[in-house]
PDB file of N, CA and C in Angstrom:
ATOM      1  N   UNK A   1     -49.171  51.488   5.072  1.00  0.00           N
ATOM      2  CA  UNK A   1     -47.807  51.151   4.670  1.00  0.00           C
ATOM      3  C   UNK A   1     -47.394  49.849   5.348  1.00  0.00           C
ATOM      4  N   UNK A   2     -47.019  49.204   4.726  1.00  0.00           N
ATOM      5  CA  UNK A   2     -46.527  47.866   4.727  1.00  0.00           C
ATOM      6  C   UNK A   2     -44.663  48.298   5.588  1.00  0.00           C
ATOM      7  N   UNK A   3     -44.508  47.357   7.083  1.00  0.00           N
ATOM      8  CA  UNK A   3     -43.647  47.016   7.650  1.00  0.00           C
ATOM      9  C   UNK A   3     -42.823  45.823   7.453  1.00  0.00           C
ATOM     10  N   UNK A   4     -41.388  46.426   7.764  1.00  0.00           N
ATOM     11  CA  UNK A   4     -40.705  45.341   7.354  1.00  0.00           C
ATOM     12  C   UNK A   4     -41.115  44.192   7.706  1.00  0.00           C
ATOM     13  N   UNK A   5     -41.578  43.716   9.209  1.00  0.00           N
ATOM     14  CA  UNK A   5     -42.208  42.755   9.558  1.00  0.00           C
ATOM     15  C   UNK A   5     -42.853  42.031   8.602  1.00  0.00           C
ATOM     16  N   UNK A   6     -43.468  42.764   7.637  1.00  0.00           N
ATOM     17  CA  UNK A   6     -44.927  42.327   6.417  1.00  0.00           C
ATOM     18  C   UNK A   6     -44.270  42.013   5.489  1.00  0.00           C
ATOM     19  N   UNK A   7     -42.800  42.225   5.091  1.00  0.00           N
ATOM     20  CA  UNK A   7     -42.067  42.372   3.719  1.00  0.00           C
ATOM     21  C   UNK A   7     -41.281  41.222   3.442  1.00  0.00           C
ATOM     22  N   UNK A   8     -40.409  40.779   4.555  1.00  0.00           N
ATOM     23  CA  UNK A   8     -39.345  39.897   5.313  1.00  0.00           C
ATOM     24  C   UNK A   8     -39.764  38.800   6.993  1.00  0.00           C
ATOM     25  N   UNK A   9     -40.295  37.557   6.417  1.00  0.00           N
ATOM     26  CA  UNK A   9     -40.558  37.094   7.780  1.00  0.00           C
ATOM     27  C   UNK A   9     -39.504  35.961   7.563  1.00  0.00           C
ATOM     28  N   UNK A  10     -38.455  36.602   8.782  1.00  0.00           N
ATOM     29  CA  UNK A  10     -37.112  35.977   8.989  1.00  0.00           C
ATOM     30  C   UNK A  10     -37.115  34.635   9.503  1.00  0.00           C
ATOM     31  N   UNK A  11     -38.712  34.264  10.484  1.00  0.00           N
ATOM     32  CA  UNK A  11     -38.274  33.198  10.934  1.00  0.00           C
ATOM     33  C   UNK A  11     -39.593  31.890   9.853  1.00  0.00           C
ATOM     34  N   UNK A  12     -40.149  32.596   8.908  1.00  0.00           N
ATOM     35  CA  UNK A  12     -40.431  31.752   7.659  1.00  0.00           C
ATOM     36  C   UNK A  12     -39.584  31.168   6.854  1.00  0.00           C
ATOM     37  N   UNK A  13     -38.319  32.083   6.356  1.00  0.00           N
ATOM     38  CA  UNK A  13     -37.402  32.122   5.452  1.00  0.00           C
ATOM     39  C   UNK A  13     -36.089  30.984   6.023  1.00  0.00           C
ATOM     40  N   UNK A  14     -35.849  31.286   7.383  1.00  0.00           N
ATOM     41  CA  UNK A  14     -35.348  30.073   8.118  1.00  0.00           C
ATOM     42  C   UNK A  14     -36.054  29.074   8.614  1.00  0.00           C
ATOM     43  N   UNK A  15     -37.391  28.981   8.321  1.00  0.00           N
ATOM     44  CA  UNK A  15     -38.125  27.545   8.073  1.00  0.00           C
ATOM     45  C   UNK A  15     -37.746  27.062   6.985  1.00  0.00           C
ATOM     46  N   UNK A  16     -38.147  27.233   5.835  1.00  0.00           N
ATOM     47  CA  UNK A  16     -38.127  26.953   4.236  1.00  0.00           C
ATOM     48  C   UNK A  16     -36.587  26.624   4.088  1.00  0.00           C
ATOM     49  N   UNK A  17     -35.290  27.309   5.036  1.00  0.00           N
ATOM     50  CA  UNK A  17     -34.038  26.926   4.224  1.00  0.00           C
ATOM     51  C   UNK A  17     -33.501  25.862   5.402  1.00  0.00           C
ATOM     52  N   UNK A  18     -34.416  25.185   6.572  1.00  0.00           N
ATOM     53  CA  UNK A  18     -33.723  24.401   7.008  1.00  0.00           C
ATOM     54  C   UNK A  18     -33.744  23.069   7.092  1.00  0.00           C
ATOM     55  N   UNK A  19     -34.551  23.203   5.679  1.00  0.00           N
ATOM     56  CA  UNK A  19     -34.747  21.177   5.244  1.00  0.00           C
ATOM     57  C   UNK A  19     -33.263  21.195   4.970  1.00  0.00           C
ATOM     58  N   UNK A  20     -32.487  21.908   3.943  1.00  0.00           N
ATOM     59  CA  UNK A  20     -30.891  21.878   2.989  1.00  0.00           C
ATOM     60  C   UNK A  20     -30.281  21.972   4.218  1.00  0.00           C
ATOM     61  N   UNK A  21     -30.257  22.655   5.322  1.00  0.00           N
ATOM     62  CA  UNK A  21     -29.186  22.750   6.095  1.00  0.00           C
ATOM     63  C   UNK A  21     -28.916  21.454   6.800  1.00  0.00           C
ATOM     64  N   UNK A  22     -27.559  20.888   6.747  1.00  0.00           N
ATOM     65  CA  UNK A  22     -27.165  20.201   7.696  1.00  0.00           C
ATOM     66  C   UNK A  22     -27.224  20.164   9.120  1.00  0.00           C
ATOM     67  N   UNK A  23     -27.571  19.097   9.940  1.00  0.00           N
ATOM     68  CA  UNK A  23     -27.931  19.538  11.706  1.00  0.00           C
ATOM     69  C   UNK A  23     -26.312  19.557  11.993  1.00  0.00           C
ATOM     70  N   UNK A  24     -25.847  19.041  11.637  1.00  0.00           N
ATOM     71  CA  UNK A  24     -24.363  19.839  12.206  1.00  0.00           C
ATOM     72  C   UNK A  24     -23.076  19.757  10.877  1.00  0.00           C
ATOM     73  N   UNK A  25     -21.841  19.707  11.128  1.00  0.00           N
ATOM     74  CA  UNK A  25     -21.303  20.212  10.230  1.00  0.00           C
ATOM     75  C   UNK A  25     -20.177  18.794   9.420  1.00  0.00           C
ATOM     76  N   UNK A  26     -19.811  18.598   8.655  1.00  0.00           N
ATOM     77  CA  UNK A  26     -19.513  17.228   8.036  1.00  0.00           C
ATOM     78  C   UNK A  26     -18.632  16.778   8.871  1.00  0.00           C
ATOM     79  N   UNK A  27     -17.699  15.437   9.260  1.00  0.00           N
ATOM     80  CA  UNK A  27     -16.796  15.354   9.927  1.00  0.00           C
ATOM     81  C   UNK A  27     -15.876  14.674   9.220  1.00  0.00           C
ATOM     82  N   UNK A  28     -14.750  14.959   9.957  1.00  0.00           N
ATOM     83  CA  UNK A  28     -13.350  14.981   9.363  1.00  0.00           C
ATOM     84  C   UNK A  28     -13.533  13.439   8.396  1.00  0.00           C
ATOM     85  N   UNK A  29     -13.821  12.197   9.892  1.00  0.00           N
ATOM     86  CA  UNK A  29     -12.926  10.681   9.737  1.00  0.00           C
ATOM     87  C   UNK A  29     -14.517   9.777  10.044  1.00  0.00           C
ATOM     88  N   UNK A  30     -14.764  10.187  11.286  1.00  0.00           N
ATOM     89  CA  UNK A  30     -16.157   8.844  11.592  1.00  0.00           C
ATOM     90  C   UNK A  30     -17.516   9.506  11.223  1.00  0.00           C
ATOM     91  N   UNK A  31     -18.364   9.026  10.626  1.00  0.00           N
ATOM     92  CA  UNK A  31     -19.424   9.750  10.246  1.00  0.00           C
ATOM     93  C   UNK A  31     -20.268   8.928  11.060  1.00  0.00           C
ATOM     94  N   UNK A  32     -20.957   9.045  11.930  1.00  0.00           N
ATOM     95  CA  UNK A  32     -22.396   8.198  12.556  1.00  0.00           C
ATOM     96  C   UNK A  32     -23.606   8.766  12.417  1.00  0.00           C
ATOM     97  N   UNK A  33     -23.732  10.157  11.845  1.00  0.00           N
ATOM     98  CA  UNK A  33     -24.699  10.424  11.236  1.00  0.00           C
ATOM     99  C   UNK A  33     -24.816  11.236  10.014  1.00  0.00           C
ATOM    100  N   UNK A  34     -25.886  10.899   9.056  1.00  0.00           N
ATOM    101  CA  UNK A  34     -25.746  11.617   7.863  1.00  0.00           C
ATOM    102  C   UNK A  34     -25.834  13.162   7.526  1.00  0.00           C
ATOM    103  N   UNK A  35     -25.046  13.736   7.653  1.00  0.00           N
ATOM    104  CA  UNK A  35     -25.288  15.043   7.803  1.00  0.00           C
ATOM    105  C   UNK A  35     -26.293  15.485   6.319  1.00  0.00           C
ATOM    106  N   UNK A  36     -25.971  15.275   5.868  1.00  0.00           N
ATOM    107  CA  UNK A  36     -26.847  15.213   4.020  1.00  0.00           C
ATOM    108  C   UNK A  36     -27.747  15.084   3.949  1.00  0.00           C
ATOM    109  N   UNK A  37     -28.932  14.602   4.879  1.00  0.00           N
ATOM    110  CA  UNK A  37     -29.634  14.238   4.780  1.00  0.00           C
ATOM    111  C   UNK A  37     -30.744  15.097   4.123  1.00  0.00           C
ATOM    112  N   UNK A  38     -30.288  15.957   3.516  1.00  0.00           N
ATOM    113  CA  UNK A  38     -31.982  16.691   2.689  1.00  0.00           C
ATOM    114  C   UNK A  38     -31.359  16.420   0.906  1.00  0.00           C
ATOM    115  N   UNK A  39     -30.527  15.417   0.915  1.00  0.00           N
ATOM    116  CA  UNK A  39     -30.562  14.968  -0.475  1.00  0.00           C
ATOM    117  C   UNK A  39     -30.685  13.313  -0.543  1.00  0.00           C
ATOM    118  N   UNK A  40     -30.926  13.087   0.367  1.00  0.00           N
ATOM    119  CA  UNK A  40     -31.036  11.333   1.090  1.00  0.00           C
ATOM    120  C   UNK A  40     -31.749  10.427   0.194  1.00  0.00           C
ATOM    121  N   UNK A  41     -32.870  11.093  -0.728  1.00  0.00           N
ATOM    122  CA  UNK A  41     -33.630  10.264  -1.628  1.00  0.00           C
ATOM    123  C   UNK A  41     -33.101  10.428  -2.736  1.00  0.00           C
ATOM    124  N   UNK A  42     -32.398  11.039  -3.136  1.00  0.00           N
ATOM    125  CA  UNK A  42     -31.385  10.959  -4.310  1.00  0.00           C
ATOM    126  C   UNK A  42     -30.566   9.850  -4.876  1.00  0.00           C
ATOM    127  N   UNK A  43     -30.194   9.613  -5.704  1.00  0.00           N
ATOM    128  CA  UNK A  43     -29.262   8.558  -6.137  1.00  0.00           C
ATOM    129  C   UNK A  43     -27.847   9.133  -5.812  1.00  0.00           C
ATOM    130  N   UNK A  44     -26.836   8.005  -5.239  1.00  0.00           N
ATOM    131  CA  UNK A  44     -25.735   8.503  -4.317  1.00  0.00           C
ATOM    132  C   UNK A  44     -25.058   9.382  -5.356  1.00  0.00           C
ATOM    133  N   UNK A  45     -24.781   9.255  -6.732  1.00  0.00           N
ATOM    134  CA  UNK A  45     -23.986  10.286  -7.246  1.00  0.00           C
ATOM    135  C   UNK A  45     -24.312  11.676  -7.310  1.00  0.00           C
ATOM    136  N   UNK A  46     -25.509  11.667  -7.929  1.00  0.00           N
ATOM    137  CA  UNK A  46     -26.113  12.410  -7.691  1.00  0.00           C
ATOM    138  C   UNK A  46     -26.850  14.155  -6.722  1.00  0.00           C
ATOM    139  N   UNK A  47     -26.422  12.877  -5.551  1.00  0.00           N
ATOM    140  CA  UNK A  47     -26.698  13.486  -3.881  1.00  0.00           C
ATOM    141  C   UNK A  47     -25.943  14.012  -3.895  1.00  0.00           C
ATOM    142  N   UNK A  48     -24.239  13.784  -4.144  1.00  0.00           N
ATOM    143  CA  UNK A  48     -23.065  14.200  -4.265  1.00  0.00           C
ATOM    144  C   UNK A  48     -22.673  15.206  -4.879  1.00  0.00           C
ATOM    145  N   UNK A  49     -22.922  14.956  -6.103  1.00  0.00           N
ATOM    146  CA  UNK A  49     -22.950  16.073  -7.207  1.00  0.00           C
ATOM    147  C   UNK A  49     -23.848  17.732  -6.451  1.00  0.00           C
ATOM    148  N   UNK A  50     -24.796  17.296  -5.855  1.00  0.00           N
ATOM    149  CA  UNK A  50     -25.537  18.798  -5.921  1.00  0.00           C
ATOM    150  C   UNK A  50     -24.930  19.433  -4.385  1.00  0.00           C
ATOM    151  N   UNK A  51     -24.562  18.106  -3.666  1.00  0.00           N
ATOM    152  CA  UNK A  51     -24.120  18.780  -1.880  1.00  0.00           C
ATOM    153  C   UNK A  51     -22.528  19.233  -2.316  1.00  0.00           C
ATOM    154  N   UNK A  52     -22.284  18.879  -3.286  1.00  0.00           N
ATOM    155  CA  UNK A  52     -20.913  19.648  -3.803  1.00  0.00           C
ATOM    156  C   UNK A  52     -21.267  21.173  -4.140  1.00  0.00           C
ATOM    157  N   UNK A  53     -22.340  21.198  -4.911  1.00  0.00           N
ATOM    158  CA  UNK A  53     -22.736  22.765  -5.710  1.00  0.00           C
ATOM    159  C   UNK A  53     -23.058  23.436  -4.476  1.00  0.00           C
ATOM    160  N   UNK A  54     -23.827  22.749  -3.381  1.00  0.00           N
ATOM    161  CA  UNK A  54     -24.739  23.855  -2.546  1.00  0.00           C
ATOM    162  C   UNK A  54     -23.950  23.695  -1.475  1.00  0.00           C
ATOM    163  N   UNK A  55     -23.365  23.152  -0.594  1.00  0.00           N
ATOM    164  CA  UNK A  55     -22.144  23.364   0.498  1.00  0.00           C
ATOM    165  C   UNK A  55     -20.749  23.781   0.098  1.00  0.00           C
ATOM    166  N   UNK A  56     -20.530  23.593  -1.165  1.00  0.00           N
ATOM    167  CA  UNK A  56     -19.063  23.246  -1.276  1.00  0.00           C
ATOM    168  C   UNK A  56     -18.119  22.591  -1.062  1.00  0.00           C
ATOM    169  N   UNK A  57     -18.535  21.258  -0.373  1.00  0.00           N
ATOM    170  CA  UNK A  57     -17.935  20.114   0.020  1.00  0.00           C
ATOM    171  C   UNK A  57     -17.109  19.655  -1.311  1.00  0.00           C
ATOM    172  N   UNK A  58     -15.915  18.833  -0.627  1.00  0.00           N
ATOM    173  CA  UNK A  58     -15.075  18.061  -1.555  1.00  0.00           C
ATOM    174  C   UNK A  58     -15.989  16.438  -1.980  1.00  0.00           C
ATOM    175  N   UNK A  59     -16.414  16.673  -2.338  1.00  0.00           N
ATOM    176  CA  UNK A  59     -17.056  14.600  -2.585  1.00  0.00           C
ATOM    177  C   UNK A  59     -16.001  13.933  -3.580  1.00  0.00           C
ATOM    178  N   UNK A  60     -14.657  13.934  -4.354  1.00  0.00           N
ATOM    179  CA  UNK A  60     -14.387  13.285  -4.707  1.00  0.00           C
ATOM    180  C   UNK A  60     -12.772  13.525  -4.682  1.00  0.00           C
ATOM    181  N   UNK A  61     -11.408  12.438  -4.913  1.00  0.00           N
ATOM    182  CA  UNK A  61     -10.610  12.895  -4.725  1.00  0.00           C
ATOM    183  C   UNK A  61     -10.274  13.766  -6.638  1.00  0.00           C
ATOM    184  N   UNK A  62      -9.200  14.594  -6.844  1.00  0.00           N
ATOM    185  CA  UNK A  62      -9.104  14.737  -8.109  1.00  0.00           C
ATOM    186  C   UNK A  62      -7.521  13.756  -8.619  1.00  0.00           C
ATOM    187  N   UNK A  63      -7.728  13.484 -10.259  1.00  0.00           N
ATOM    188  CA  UNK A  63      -7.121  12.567 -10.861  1.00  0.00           C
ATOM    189  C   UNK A  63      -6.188  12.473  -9.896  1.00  0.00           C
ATOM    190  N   UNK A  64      -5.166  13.643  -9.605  1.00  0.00           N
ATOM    191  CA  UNK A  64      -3.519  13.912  -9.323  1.00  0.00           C
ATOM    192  C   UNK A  64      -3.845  13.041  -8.264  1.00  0.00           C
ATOM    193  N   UNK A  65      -4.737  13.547  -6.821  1.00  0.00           N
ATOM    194  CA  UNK A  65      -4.663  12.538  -5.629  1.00  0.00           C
ATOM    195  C   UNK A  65      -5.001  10.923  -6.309  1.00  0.00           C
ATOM    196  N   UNK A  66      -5.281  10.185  -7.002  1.00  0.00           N
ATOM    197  CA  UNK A  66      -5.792   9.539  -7.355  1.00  0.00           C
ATOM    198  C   UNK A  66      -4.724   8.574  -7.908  1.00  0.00           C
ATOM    199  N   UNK A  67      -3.870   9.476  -8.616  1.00  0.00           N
ATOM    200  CA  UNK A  67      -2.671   8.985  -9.257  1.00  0.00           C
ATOM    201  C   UNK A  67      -1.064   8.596  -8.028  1.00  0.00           C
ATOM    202  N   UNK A  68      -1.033   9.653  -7.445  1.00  0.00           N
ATOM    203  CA  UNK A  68      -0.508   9.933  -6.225  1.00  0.00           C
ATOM    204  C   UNK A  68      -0.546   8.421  -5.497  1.00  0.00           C
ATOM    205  N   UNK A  69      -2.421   8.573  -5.050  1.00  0.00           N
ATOM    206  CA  UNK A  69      -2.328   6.902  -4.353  1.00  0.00           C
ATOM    207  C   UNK A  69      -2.081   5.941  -5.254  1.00  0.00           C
ATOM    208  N   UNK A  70      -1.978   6.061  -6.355  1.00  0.00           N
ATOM    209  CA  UNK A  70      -1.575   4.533  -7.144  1.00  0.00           C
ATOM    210  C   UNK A  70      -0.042   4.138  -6.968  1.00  0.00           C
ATOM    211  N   UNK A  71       0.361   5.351  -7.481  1.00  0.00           N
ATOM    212  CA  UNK A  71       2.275   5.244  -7.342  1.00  0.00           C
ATOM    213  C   UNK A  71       2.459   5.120  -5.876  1.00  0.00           C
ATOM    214  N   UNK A  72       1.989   5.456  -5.084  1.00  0.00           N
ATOM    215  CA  UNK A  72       2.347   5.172  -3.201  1.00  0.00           C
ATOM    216  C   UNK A  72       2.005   3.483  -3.158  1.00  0.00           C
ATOM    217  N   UNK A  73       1.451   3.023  -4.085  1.00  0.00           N
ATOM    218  CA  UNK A  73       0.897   1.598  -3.712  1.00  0.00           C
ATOM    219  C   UNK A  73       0.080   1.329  -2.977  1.00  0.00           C
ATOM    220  N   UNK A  74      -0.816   2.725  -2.937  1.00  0.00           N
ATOM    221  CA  UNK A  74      -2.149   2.237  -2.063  1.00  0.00           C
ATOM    222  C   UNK A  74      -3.482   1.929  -3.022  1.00  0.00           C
ATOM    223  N   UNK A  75      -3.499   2.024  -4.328  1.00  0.00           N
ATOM    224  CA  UNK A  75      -4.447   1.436  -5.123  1.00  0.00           C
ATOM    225  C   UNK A  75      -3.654   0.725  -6.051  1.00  0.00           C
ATOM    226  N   UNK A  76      -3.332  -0.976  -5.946  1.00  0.00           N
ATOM    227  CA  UNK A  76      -2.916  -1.860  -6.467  1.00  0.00           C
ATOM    228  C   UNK A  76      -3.630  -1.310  -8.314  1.00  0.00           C
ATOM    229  N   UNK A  77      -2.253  -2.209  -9.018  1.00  0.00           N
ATOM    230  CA  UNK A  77      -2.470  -2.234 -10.172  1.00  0.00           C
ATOM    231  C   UNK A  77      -3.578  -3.186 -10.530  1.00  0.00           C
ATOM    232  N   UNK A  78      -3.707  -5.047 -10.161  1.00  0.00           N
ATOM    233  CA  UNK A  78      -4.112  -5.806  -9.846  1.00  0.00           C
ATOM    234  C   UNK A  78      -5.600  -5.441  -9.649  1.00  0.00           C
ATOM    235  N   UNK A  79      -5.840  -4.812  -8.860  1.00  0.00           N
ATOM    236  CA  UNK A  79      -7.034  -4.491  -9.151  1.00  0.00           C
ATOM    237  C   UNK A  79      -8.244  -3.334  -9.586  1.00  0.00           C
ATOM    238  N   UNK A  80      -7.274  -2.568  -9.628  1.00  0.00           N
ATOM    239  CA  UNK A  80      -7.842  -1.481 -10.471  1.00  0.00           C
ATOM    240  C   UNK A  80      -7.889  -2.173 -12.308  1.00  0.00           C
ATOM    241  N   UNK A  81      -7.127  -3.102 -12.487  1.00  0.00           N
ATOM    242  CA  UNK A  81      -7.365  -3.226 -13.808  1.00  0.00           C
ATOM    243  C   UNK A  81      -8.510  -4.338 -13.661  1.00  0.00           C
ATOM    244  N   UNK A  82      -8.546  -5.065 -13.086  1.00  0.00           N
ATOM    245  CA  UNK A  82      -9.668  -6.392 -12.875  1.00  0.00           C
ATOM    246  C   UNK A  82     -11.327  -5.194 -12.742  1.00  0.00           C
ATOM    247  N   UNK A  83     -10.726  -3.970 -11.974  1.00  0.00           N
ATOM    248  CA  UNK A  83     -12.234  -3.001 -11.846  1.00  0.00           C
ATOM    249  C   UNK A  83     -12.506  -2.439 -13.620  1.00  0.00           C
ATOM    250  N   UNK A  84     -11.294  -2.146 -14.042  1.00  0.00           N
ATOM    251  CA  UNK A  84     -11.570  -1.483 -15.286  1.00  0.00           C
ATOM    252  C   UNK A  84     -12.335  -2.687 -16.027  1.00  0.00           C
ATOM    253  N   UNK A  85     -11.819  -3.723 -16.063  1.00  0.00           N
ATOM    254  CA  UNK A  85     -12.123  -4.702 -17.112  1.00  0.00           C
ATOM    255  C   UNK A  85     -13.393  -5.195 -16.863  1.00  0.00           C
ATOM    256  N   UNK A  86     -14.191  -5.054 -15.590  1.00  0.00           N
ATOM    257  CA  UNK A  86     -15.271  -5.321 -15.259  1.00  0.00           C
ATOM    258  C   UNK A  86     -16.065  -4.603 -15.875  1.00  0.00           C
ATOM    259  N   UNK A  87     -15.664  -3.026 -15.747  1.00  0.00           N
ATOM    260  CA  UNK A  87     -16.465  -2.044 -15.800  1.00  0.00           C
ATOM    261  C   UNK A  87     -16.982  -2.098 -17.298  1.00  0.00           C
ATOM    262  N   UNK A  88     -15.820  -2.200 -18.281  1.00  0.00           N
ATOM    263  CA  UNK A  88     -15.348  -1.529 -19.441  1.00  0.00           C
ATOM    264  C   UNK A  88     -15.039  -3.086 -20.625  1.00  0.00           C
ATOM    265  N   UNK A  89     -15.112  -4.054 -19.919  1.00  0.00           N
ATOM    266  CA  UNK A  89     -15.087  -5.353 -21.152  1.00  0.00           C
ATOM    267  C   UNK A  89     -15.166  -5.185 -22.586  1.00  0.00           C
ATOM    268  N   UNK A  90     -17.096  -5.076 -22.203  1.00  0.00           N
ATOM    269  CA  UNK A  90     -17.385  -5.171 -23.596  1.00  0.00           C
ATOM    270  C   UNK A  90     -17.307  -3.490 -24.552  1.00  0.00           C
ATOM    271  N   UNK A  91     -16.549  -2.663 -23.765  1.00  0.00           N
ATOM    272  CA  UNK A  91     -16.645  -1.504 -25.287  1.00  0.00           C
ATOM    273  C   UNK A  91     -15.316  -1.619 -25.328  1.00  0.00           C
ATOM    274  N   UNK A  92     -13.999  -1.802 -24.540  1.00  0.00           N
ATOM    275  CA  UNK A  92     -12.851  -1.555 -24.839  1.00  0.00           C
ATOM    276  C   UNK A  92     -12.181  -2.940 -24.181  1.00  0.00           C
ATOM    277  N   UNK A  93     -11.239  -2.968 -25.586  1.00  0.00           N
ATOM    278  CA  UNK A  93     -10.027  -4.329 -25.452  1.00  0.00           C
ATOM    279  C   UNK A  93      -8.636  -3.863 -25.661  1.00  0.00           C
ATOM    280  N   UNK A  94      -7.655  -4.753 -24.941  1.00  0.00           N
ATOM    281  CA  UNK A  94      -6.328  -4.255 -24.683  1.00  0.00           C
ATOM    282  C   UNK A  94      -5.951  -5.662 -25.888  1.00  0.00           C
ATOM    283  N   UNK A  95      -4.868  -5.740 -26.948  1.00  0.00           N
ATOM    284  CA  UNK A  95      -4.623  -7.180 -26.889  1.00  0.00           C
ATOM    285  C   UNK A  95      -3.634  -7.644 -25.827  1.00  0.00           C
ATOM    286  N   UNK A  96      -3.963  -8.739 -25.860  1.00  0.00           N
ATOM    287  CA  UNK A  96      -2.959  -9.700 -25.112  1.00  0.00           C
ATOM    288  C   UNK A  96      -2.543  -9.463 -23.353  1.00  0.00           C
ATOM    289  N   UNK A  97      -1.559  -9.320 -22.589  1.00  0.00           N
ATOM    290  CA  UNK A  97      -1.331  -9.381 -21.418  1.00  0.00           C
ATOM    291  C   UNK A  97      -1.785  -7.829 -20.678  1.00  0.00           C
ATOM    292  N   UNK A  98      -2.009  -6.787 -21.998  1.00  0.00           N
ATOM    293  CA  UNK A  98      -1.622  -5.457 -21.578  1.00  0.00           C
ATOM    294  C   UNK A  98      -2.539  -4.877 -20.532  1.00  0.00           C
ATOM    295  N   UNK A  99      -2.042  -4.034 -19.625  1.00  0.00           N
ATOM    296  CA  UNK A  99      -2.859  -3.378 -18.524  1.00  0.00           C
ATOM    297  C   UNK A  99      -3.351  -2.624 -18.604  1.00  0.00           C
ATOM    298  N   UNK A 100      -4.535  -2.265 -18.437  1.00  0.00           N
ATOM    299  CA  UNK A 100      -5.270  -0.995 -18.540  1.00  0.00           C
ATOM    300  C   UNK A 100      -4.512   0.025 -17.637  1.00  0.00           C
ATOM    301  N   UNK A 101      -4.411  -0.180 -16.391  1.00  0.00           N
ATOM    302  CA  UNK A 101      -3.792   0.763 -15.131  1.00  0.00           C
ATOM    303  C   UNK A 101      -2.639   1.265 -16.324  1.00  0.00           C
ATOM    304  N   UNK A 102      -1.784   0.494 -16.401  1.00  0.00           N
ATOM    305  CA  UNK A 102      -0.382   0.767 -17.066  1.00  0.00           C
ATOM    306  C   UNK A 102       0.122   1.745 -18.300  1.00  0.00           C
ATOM    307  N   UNK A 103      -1.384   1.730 -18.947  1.00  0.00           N
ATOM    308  CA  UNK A 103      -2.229   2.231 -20.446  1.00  0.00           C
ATOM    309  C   UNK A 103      -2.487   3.483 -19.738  1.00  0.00           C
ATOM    310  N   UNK A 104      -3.146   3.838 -18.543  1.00  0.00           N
ATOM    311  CA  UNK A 104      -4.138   4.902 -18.265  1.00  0.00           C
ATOM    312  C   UNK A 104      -2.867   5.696 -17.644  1.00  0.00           C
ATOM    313  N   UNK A 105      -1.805   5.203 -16.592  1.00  0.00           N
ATOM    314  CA  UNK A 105      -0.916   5.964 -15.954  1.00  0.00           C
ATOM    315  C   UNK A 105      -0.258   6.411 -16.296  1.00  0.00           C
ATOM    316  N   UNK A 106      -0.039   6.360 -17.850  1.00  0.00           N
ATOM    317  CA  UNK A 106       1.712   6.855 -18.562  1.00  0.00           C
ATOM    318  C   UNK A 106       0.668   8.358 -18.907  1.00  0.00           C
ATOM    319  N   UNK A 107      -0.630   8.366 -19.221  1.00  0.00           N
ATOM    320  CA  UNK A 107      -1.466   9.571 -19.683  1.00  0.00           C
ATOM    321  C   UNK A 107      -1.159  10.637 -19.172  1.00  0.00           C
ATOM    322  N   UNK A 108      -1.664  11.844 -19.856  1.00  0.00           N
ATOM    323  CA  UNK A 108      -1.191  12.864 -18.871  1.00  0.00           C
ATOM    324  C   UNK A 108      -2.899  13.592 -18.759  1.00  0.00           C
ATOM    325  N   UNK A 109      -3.017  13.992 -17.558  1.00  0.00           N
ATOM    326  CA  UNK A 109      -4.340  14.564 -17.036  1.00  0.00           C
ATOM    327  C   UNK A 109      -4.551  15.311 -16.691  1.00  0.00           C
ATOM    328  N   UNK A 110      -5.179  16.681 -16.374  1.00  0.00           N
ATOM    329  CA  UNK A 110      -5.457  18.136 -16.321  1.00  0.00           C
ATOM    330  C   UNK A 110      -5.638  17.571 -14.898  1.00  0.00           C
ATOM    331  N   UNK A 111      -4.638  18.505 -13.849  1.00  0.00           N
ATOM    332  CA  UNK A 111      -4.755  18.485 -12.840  1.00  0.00           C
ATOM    333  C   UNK A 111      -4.825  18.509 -11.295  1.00  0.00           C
TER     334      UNK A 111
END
């Protein structure tokens, strides 16, 4: 008869799961080291996307905070539209003076 020992080897199973684990735990404000690091060869969105699924970390703000900082005046109109227009030129045109920011903020967004 086969022992639990033989069934469950606890300190295999915490080999194998401690590439994903972080060596310590995310921090609030200064980061000096990458805690992430078992998605490190990933492409940054990416990396993001899955340390969201498997920690539960926040990686992005949502629209409302987003909108929030625009009306506080901490993400200028000025250049969020110069980013859109970079981004977005050649599939979408405003005519004439009109703002994208100005276009996107009156919207309403699940959120």
């Amino acid at each position: 008869m086969e022992s639990i020992k033989d069934l469950f080897d606890e300190q295999d199973v915490l080999f194998k799961i401690s590439h994903n684990l972080p060596a310590q735990s995310a921090l609030r404000d200064f980061v000096h080291h990458n805690t992430i690091h078992a998605v490190q060869y990933l492409k940054f969105y990416e990396a993001l996307r899955q340390t969201s699924q498997m920690f539960g970390y926040k990686t992005y703000l949502s629209i409302a905070e987003f909108m929030n900082l625009f009306y506080q005046g901490k993400i200028h109109e000025h250049i969020l539209d110069r980013v859109i227009r970079e981004k977005k030129e050649k599939k979408v045109s405003l005519p004439g003076k009109k703002s994208f920011s100005g276009t996107i903020m009156k919207k309403r967004f699940p959120g």
